[in-house]
Protein backbone atom coordinates (compact mmCIF):
# COMPACT_ATOMS: atom_id res chain seq x y z
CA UNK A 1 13.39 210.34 163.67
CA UNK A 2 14.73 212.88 165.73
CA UNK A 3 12.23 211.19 168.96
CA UNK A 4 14.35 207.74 168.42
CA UNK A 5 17.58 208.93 168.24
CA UNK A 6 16.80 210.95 172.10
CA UNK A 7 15.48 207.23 173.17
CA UNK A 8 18.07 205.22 171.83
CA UNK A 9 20.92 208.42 173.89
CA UNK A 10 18.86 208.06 176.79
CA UNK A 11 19.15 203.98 176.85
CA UNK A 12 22.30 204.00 176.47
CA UNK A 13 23.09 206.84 179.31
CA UNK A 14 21.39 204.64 181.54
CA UNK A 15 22.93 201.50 180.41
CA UNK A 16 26.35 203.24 180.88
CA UNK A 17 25.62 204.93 184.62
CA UNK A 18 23.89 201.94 185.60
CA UNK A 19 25.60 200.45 188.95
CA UNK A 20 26.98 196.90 187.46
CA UNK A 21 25.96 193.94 187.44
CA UNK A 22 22.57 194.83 185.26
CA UNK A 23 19.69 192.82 186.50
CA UNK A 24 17.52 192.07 183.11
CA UNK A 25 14.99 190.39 185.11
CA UNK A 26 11.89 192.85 183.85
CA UNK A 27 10.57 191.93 181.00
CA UNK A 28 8.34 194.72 178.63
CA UNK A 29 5.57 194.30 176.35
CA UNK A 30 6.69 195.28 172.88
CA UNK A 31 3.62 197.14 172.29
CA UNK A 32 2.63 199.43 175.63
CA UNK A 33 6.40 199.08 176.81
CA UNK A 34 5.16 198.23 180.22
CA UNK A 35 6.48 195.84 182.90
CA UNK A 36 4.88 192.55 182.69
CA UNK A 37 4.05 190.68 185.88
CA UNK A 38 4.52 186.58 185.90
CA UNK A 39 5.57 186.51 182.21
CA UNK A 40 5.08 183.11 180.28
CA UNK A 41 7.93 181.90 178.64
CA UNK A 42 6.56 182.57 175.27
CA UNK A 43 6.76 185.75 176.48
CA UNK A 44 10.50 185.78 177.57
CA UNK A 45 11.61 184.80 174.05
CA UNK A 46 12.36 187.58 171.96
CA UNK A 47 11.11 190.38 174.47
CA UNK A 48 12.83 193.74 175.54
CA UNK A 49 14.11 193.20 179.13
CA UNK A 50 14.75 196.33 181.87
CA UNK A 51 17.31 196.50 184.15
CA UNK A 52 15.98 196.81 187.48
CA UNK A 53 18.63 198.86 188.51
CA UNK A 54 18.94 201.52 186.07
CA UNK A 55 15.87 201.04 184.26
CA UNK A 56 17.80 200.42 180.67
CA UNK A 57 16.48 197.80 178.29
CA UNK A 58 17.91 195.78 175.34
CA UNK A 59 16.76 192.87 174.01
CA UNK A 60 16.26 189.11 175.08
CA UNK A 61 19.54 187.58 173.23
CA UNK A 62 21.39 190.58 173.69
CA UNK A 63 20.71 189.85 177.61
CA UNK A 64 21.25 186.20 177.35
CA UNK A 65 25.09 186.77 175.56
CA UNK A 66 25.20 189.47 178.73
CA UNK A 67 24.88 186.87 181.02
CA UNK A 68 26.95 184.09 179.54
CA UNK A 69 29.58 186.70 179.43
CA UNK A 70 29.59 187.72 183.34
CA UNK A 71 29.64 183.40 184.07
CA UNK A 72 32.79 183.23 181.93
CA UNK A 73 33.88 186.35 183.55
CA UNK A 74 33.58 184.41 186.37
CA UNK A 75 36.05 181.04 185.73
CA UNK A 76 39.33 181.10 186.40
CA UNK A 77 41.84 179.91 184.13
């Protein structure tokens, strides 16, 4: 338990000192946790993605609402 709980601190460290925008354009195999070159979509939907920046990863639809929120960010009322 103890080995999760140090992941999930790092993550979020590196999430947190990461040099915004994140760039979640990495995608990891669930399995080996390694980068995945030329991913299929099936591949894309539900995966863990990495920020190539700071190396911090969360998952697919966390990444997608991360996104939508920097393009509204981005209109101006």
């Amino acid at each position: 338990m103890g080995d999760i709980l140090f992941e999930i601190r790092v993550n979020n460290a590196q999430l947190e000192h990461c040099e915004k925008p994140h760039d979640f354009s990495l995608v990891l195999d669930r399995l080996t946790k390694k980068i995945i070159k030329n991913p299929k979509p099936e591949q894309r939907l539900f995966a863990k993605l990495q920020c190539s920046k700071c190396d911090g990863h969360i998952d697919s639809i966390n990444a997608s609402w991360y996104k939508k929120g920097l393009e509204d960010g981005r209109v101006k009322l």
